[in-house]
C-alpha atoms as a PDB file:
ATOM      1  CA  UNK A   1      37.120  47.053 -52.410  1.00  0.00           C
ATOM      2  CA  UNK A   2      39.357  47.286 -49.033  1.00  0.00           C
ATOM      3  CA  UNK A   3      39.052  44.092 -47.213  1.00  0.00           C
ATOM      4  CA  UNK A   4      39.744  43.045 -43.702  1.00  0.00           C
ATOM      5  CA  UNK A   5      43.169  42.899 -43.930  1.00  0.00           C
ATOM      6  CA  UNK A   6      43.663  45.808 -46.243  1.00  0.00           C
ATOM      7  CA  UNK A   7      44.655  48.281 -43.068  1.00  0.00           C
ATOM      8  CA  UNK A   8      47.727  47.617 -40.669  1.00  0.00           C
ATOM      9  CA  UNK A   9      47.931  44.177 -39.745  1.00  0.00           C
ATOM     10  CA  UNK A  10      48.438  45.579 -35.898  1.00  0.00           C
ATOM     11  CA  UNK A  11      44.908  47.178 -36.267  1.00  0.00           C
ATOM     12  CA  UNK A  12      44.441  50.807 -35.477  1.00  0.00           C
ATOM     13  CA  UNK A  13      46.365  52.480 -32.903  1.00  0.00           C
ATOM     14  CA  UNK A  14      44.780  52.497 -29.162  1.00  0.00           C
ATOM     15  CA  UNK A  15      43.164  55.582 -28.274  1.00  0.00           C
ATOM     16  CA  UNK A  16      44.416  57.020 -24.892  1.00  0.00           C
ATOM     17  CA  UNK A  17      41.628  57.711 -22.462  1.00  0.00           C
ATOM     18  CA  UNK A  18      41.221  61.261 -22.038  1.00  0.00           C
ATOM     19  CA  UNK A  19      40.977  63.148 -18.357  1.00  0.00           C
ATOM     20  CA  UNK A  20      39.728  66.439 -17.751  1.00  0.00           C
ATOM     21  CA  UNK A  21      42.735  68.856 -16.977  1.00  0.00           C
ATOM     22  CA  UNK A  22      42.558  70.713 -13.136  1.00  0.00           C
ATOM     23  CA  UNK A  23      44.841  73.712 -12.539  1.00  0.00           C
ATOM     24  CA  UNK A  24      46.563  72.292  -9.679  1.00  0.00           C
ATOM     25  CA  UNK A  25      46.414  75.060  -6.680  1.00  0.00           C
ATOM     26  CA  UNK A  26      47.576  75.547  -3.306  1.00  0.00           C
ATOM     27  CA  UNK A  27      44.900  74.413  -1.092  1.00  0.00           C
ATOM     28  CA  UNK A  28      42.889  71.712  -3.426  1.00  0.00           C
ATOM     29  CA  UNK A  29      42.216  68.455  -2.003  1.00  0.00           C
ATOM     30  CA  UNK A  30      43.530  65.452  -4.385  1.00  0.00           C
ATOM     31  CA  UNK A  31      44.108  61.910  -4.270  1.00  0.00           C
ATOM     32  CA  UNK A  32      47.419  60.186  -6.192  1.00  0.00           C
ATOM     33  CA  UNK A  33      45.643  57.160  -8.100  1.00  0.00           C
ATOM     34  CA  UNK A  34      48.846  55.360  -8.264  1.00  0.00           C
ATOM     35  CA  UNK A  35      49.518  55.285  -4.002  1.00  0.00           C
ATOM     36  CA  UNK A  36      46.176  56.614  -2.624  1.00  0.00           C
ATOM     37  CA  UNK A  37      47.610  58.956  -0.824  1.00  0.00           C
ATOM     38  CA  UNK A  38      45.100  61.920   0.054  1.00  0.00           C
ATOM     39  CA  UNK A  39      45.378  65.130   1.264  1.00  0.00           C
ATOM     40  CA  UNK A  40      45.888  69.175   0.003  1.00  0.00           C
ATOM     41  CA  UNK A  41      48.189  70.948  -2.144  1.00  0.00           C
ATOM     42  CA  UNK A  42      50.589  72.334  -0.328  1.00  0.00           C
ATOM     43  CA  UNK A  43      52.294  73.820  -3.281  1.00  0.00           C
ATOM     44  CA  UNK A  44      53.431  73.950  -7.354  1.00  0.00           C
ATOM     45  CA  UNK A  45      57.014  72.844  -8.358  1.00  0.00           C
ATOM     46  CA  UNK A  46      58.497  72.702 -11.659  1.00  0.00           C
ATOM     47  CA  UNK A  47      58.680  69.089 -11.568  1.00  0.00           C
ATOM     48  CA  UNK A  48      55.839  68.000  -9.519  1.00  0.00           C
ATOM     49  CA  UNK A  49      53.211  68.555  -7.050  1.00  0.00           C
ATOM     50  CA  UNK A  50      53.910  68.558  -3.203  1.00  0.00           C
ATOM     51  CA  UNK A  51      51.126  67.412  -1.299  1.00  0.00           C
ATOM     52  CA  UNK A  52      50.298  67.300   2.465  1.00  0.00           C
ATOM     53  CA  UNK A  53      48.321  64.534   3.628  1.00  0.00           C
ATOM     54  CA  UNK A  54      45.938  63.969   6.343  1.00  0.00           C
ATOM     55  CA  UNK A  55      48.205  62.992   8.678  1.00  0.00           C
ATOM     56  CA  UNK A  56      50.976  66.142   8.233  1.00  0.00           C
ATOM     57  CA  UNK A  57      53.372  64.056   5.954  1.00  0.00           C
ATOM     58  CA  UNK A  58      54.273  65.815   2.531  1.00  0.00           C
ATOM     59  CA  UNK A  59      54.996  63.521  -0.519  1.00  0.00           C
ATOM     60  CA  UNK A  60      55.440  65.404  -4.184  1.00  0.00           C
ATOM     61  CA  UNK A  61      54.190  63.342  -6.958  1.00  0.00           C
ATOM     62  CA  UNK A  62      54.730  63.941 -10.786  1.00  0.00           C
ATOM     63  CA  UNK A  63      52.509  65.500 -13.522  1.00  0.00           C
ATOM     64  CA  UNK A  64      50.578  62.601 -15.475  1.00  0.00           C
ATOM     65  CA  UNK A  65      47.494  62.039 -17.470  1.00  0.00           C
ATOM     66  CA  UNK A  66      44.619  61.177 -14.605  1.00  0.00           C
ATOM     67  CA  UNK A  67      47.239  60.969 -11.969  1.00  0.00           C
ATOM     68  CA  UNK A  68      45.012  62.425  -9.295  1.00  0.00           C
ATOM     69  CA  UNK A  69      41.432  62.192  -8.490  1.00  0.00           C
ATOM     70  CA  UNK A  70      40.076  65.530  -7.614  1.00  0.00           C
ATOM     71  CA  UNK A  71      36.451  65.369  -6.108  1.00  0.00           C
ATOM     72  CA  UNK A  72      36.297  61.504  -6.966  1.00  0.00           C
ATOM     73  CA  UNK A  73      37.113  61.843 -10.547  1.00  0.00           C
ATOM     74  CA  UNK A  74      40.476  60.984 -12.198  1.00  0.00           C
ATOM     75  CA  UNK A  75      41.820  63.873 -13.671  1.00  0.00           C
ATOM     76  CA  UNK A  76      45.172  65.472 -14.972  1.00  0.00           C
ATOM     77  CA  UNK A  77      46.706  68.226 -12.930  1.00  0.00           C
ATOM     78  CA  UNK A  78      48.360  70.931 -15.043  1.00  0.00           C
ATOM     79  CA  UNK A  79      50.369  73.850 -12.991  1.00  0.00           C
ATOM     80  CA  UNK A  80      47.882  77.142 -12.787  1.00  0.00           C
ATOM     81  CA  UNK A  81      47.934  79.517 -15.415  1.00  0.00           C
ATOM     82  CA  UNK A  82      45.853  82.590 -13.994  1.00  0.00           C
ATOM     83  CA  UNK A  83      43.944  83.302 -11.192  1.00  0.00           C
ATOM     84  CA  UNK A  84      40.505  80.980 -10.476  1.00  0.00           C
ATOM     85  CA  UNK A  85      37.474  81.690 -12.720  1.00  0.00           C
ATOM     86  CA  UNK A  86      35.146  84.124 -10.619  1.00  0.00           C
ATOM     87  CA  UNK A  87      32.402  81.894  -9.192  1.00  0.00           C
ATOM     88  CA  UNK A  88      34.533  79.054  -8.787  1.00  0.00           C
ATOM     89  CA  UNK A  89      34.987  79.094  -4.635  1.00  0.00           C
ATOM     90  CA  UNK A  90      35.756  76.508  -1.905  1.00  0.00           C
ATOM     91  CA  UNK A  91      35.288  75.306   0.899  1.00  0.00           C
ATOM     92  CA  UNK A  92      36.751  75.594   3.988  1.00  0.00           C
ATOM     93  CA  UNK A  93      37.405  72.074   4.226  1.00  0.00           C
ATOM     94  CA  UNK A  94      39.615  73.300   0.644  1.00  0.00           C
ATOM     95  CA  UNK A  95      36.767  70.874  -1.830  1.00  0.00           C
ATOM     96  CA  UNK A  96      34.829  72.911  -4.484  1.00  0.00           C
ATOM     97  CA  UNK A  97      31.884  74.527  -3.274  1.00  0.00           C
ATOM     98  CA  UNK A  98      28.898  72.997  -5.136  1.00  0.00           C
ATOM     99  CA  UNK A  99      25.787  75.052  -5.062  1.00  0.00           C
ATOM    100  CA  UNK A 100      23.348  72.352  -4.079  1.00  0.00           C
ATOM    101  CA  UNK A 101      19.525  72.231  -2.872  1.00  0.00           C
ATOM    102  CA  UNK A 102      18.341  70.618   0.642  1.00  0.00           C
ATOM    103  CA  UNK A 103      19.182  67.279   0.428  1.00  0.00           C
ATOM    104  CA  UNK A 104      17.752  64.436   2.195  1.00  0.00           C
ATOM    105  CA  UNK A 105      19.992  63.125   5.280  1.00  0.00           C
ATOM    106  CA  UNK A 106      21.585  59.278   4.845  1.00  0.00           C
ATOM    107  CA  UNK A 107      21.538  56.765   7.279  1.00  0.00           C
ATOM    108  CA  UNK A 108      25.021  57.238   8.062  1.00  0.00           C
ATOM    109  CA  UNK A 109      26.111  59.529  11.044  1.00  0.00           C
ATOM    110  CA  UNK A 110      29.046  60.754  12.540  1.00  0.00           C
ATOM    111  CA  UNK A 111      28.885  61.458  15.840  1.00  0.00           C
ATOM    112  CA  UNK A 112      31.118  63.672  18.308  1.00  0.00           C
ATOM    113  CA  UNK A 113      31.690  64.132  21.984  1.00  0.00           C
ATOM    114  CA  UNK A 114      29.812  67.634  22.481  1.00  0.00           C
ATOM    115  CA  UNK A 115      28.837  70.462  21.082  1.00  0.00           C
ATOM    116  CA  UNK A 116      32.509  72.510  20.985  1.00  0.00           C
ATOM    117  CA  UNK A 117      33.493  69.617  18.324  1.00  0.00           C
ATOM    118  CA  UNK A 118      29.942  69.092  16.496  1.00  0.00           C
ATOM    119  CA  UNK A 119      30.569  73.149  16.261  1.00  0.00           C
ATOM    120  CA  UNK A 120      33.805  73.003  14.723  1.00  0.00           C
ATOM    121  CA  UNK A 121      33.282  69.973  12.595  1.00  0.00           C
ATOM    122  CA  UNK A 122      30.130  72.029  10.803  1.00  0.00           C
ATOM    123  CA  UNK A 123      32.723  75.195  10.520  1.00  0.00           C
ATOM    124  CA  UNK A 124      35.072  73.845   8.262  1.00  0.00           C
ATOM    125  CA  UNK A 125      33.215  70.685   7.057  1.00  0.00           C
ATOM    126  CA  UNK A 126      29.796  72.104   6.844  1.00  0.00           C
ATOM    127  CA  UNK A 127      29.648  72.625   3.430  1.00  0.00           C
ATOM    128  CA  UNK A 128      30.829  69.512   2.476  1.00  0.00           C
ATOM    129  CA  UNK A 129      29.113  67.196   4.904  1.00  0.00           C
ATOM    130  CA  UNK A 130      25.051  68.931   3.373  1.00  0.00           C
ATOM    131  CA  UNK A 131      26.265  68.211  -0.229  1.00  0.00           C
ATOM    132  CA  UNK A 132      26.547  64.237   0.842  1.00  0.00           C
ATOM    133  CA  UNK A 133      23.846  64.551   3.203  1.00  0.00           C
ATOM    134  CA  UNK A 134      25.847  63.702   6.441  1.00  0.00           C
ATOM    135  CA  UNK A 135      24.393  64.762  10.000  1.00  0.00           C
ATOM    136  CA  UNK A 136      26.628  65.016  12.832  1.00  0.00           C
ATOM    137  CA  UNK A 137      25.080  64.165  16.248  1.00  0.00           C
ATOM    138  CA  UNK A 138      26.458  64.555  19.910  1.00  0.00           C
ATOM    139  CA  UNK A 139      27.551  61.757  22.063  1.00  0.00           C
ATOM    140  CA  UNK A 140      27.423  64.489  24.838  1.00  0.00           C
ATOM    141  CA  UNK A 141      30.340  61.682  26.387  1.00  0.00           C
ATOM    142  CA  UNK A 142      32.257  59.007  25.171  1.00  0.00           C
ATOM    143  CA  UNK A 143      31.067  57.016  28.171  1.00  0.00           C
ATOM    144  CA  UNK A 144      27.729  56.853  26.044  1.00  0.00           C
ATOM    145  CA  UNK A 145      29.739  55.362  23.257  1.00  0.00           C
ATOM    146  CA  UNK A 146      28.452  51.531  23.613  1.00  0.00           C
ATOM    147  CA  UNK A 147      24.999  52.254  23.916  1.00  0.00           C
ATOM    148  CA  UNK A 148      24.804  54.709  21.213  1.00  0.00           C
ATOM    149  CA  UNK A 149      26.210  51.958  18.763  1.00  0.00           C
ATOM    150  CA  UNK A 150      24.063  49.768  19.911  1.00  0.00           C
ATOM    151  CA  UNK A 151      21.030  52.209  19.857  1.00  0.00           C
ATOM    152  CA  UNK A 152      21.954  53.525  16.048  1.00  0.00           C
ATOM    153  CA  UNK A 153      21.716  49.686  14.529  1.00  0.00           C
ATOM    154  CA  UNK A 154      25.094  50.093  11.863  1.00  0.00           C
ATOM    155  CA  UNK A 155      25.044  48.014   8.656  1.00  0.00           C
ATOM    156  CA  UNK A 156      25.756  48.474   5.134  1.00  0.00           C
ATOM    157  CA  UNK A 157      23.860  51.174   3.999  1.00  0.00           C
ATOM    158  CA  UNK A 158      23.519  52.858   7.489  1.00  0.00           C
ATOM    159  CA  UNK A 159      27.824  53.527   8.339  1.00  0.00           C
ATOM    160  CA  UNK A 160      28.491  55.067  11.962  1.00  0.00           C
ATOM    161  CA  UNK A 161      31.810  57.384  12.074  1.00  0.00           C
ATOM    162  CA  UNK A 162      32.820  58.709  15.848  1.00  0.00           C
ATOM    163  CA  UNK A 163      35.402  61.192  16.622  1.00  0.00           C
ATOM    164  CA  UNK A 164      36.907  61.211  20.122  1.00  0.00           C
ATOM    165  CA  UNK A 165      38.828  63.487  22.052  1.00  0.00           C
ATOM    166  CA  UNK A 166      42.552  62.239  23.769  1.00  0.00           C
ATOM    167  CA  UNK A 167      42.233  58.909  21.509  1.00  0.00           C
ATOM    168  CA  UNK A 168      45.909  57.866  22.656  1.00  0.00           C
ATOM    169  CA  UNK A 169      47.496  54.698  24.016  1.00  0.00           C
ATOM    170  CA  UNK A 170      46.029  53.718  27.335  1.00  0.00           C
ATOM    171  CA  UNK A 171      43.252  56.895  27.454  1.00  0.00           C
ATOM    172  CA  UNK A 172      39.692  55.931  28.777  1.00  0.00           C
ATOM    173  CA  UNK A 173      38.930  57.179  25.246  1.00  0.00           C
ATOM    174  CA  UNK A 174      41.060  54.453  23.871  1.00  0.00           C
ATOM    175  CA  UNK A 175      39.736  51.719  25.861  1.00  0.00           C
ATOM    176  CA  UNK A 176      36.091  52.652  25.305  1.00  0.00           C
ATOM    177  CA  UNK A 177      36.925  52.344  21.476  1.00  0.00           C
ATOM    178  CA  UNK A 178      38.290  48.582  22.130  1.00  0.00           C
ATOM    179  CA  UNK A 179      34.368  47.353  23.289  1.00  0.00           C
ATOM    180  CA  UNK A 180      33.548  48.507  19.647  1.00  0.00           C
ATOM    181  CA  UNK A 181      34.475  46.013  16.909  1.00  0.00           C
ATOM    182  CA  UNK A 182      32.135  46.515  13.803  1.00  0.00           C
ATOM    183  CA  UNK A 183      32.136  46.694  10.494  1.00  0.00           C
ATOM    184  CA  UNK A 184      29.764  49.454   9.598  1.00  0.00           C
ATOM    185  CA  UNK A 185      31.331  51.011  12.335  1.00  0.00           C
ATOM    186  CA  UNK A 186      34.891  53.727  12.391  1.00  0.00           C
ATOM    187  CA  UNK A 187      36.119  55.217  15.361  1.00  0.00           C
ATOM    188  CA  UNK A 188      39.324  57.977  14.400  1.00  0.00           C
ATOM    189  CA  UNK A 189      40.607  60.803  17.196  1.00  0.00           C
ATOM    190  CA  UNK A 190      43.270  63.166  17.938  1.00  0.00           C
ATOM    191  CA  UNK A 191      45.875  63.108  20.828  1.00  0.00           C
ATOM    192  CA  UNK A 192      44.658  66.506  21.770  1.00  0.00           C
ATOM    193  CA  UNK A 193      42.250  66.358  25.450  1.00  0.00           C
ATOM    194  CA  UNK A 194      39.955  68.780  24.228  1.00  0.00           C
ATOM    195  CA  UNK A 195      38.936  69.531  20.690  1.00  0.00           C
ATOM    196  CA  UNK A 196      40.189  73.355  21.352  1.00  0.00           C
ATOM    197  CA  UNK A 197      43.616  72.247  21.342  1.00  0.00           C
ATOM    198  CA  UNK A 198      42.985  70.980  18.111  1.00  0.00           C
ATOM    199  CA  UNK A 199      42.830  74.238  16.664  1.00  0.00           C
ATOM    200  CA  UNK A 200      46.288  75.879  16.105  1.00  0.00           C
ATOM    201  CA  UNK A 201      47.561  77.901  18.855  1.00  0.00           C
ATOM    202  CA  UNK A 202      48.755  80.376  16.989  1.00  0.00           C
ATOM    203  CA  UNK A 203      44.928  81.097  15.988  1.00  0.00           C
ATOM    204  CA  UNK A 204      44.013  82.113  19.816  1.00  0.00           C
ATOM    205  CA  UNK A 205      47.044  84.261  19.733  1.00  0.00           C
ATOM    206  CA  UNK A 206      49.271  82.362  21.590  1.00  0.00           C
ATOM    207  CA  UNK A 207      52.260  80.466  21.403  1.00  0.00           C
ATOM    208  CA  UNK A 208      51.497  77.168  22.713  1.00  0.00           C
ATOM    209  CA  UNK A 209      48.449  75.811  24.656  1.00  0.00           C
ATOM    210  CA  UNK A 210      49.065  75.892  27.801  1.00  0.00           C
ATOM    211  CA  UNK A 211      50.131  72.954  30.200  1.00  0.00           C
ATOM    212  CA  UNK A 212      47.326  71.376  32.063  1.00  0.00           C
ATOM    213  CA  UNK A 213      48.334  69.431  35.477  1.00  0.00           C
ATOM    214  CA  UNK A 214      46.874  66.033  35.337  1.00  0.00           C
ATOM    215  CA  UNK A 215      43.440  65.419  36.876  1.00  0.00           C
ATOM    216  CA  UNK A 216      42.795  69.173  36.528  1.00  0.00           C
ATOM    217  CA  UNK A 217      39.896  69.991  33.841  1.00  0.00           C
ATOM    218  CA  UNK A 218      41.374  70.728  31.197  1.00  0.00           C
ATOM    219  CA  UNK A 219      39.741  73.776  29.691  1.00  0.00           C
ATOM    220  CA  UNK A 220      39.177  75.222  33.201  1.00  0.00           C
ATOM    221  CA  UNK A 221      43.298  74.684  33.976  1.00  0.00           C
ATOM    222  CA  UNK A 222      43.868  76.767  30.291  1.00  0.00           C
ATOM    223  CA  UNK A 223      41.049  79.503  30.983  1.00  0.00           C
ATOM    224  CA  UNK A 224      43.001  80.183  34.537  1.00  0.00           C
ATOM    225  CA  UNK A 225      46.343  79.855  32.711  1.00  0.00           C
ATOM    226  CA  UNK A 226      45.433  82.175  29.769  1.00  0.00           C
ATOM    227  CA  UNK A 227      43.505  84.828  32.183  1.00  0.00           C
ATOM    228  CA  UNK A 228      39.640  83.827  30.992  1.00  0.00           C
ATOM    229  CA  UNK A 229      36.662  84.985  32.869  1.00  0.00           C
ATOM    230  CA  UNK A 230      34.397  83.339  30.358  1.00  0.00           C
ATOM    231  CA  UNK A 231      34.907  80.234  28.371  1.00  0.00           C
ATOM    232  CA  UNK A 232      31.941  80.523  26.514  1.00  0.00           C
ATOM    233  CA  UNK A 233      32.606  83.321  25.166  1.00  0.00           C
ATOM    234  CA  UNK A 234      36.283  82.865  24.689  1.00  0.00           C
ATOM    235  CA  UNK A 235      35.362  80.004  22.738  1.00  0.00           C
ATOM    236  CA  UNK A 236      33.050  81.804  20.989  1.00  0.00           C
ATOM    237  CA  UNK A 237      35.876  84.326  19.963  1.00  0.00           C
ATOM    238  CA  UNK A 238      37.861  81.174  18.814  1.00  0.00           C
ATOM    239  CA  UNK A 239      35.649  79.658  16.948  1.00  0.00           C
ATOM    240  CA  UNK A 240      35.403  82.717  15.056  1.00  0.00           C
ATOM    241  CA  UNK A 241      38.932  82.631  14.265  1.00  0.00           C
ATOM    242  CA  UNK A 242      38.919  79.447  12.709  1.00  0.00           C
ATOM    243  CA  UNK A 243      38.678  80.185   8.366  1.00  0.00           C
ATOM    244  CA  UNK A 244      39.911  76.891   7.022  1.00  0.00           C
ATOM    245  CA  UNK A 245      41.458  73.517   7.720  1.00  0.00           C
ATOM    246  CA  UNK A 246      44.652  75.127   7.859  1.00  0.00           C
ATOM    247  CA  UNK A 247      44.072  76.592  11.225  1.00  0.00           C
ATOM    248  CA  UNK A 248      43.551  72.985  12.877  1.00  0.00           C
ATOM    249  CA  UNK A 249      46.297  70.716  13.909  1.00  0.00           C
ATOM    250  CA  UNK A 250      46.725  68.150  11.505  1.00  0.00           C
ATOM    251  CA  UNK A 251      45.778  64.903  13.476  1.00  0.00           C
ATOM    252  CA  UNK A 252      41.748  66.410  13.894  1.00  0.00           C
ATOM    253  CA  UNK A 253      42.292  67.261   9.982  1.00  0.00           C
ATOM    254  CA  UNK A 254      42.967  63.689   8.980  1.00  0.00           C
ATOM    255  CA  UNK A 255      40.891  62.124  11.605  1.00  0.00           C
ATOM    256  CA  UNK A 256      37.379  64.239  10.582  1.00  0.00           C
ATOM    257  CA  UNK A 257      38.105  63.241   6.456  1.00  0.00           C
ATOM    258  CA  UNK A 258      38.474  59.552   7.690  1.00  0.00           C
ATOM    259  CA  UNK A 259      35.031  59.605   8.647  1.00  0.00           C
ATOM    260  CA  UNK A 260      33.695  61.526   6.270  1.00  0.00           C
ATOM    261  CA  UNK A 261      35.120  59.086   3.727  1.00  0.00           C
ATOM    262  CA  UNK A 262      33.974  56.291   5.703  1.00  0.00           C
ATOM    263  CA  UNK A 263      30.256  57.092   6.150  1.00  0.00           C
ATOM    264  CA  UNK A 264      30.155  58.254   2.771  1.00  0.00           C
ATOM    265  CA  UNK A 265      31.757  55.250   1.031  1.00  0.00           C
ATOM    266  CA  UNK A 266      29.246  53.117  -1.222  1.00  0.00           C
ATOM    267  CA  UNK A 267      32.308  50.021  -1.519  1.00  0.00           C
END
């Protein structure tokens, strides 16, 4: 009879952990395991994956067995071989679309200035904000932003994200986030004044965004500039525009998937 030592005295060879392989396409949010960088496939290369992270920086990583996670789970990324199974959609945030019943809200918020960015932040990130059961709220301010912390109670199970507009060195914005130091607590913005200019100008049909003397409002300085009789329906018509992630300005990209990582973080 075979006895202990009757196989290979190394033992038997280690099996190598498996990982589901993901067609890697233009447009699918990933994560490289090895450097945690996050962010979308910008595009395919013989050698390797170029990927565009939240912040507008592009960094191409090898192929490699569970490389990436894709939708929190490691798996390999193998270069696309036909065109997407029909059924399989996303986003417009670029994440799978997961057909998923009402789900009941967390604890956790994000809240916005007003209702242009709460608007925007459920285009693109609508989908993806009901499948973790996120609400976004208004500030209707940021001058409200100390009380509202205050009045939400943050802790470990109950995370508060904020977005704010013009969140630049020496901004009101920017010294209103100083007065909030928490741990359950994230506060991410854009340089832009207004969350319109956060949307690509190219989308409005324009080449830039027009200059705004300082003190001047700054959507009622662009509607003048740009010939508007009616903001609210110009932004109406703008909002409409908007498809994906790719027609905002990288900065409110990176700064909205900070929060949503944030408040829906269980570490």
């Amino acid at each position: 009879m075979d006895g202990v030592l009757s196989g290979p005295v190394d033992g038997p060879e280690r099996v190598r952990a498996q990982y589901p392989e993901v067609e890697a396409r233009p447009g699918l949010k990933v994560e490289h395991r090895g450097s945690r960088f996050g962010g979308v496939i910008l595009r395919v290369e013989k050698d390797g994956i170029v990927v565009r992270g939240r912040s507008g920086q592009d960094r191409i990583f090898r192929y490699g067995p569970g490389a990436f996670d894709v939708d929190r789970t490691a798996v390999t990324l193998v270069r696309p071989k036909a065109s997407p199974p029909a059924g399989r959609t996303r986003t417009a945030s670029g994440s799978v679309a997961v057909p998923v019943a009402a789900k009941v809200a967390r604890a956790s918020r994000i809240l916005v200035e007003g209702v242009h960015d709460a608007e925007l932040v459920e285009k693109v990130w609508g989908d993806d904000l009901r499948v973790e059961g996120i609400v976004v709220e208004r500030l209707d301010g940021a001058d409200h932003i100390g009380n509202a912390v205050r009045a939400f109670g943050p802790g470990p199970e109950r995370r508060l994200g904020i977005l704010l507009d013009h969140l630049v060195d020496g901004s009101k914005e920017s010294r209103l986030a100083v007065d909030v130091r928490h741990p359950h607590v994230l506060i991410t913005g854009h340089p832009y004044v207004d969350v319109w200019q956060g949307i690509k100008a190219g989308v409005a049909g324009i080449a830039r965004w027009p200059d705004v003397p300082r003190g001047r409002p700054w959507k009622e300085g662009v509607c003048q500039a740009l010939g508007v009789d009616d903001p609210a329906a110009f932004w109406k018509q703008l909002l409409g525009k908007v498809r994906t992630y790719a027609d905002l300005e990288p900065p409110l990209v990176g700064a909205v998937e900070q929060l949503i990582d944030f408040v829906t973080s269980t570490g």
